[in-house]
Each structure stands twice: as structure tokens, then as C-alpha cells.
Protein backbone atom coordinates (compact mmCIF):
# COMPACT_ATOMS: atom_id res chain seq x y z
CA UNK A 1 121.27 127.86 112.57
CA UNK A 2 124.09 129.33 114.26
CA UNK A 3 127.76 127.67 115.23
CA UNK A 4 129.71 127.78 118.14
CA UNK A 5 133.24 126.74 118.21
CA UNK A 6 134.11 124.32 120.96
CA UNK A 7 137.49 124.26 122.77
CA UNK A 8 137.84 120.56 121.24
CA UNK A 9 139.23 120.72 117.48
CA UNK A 10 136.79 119.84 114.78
CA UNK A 11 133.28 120.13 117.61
CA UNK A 12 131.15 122.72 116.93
CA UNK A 13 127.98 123.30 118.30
CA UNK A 14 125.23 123.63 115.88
CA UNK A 15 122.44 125.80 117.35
CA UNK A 16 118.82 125.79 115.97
CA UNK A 17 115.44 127.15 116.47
CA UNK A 18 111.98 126.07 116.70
CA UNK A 19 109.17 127.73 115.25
CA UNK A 20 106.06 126.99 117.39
CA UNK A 21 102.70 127.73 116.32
CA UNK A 22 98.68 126.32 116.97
CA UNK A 23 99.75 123.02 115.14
CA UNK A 24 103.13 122.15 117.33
CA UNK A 25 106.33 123.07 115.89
CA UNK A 26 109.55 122.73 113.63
CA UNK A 27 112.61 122.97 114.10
CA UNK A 28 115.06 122.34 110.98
CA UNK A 29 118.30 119.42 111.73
CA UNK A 30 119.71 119.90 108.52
CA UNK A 31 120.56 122.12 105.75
CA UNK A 32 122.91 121.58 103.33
CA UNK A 33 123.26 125.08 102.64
CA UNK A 34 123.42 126.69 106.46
CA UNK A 35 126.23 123.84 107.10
CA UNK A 36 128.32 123.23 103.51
CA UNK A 37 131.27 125.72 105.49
CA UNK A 38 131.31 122.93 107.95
CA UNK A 39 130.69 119.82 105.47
CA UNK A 40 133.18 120.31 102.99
CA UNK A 41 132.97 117.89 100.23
CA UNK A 42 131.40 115.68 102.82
CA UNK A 43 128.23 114.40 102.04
CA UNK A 44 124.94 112.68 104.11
CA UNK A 45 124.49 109.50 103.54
CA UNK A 46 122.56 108.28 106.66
CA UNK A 47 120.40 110.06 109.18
CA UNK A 48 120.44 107.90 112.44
CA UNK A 49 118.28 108.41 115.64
CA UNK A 50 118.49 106.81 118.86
CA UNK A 51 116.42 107.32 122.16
CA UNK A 52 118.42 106.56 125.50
CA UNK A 53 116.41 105.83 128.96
CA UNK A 54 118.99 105.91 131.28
CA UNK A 55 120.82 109.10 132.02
CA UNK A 56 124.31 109.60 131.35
CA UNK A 57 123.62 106.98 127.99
CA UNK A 58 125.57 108.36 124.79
CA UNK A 59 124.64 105.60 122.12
CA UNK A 60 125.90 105.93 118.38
CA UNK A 61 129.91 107.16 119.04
CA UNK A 62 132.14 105.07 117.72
CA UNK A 63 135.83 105.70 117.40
CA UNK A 64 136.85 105.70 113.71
CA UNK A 65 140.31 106.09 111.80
CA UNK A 66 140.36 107.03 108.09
CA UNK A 67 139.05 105.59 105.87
CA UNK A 68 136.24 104.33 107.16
CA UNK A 69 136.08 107.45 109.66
CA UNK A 70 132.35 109.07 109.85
CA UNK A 71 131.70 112.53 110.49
CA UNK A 72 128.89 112.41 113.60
CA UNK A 73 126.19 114.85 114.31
CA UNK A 74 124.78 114.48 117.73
CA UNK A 75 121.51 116.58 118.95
CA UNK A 76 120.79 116.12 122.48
CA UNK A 77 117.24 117.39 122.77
CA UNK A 78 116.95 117.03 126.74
CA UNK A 79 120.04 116.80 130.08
């Protein structure tokens, strides 16, 4: 995994790989270790995904204030 810094505070940009082989491929989302600089003391408590048809569709972003604010991981696999 590698991170970028964005030039909005507190986005990064969590780069991964895939490993590709005969039987398809995988391509770590998570690891608790590679990412506890950016967690904190935070912890996982759900993994949500969404699919979206319609380009342009962000689904899942929700404006929060503390202390019911949520840190957010987004992957956008495709656009």
C-alpha cells in the first residue's frame, strides 16, 4: 500500500496493488498494520460496499460532526 497526501486536510489517497495470476487476482483493501499511522486509535467497525450505475453517482458520504462523525474509506475501482 502506499499513501499520497491530498491538497485537502485529512484525504489521503491509499494506493494498492493487485497480484494477478492463472486463478484471477487479489488485491488487499485493508490492513491494519500498513494503515495504523493513518487510523490512530480508530478502529473498523463496518466494511460497506456500494455499486453505482450512473456516472458521476458518489453513494455512502454523509456529512458528520463529532461524535457521531465516521472516518470514510472510499475505493473507486473504475472513472
Amino acid at each position: 500500500m502506499n499513501l499520497r497526501q491530498t491538497k485537502i486536510s485529512g484525504v489521503l489517497i491509499v494506493e494498492t496493488t493487485s497480484f494477478n495470476d492463472h486463478r484471477g487476482a487479489f488485491t488487499r483493501f485493508y490492513c491494519e498494520q500498513e494503515l495504523s499511522e493513518v487510523m490512530g486509535k480508530r478502529r473498523i467497525a463496518q466494511i460497506n460496499h456500494s455499486r453505482n450505475i450512473n456516472k458521476g453517482a458518489v453513494r455512502g458520504l454523509h456529512y458528520q460532526q463529532p461524535p457521531y462523525a465516521e472516518m470514510k474509506l472510499i475505493r473507486c475501482l473504475k472513472g
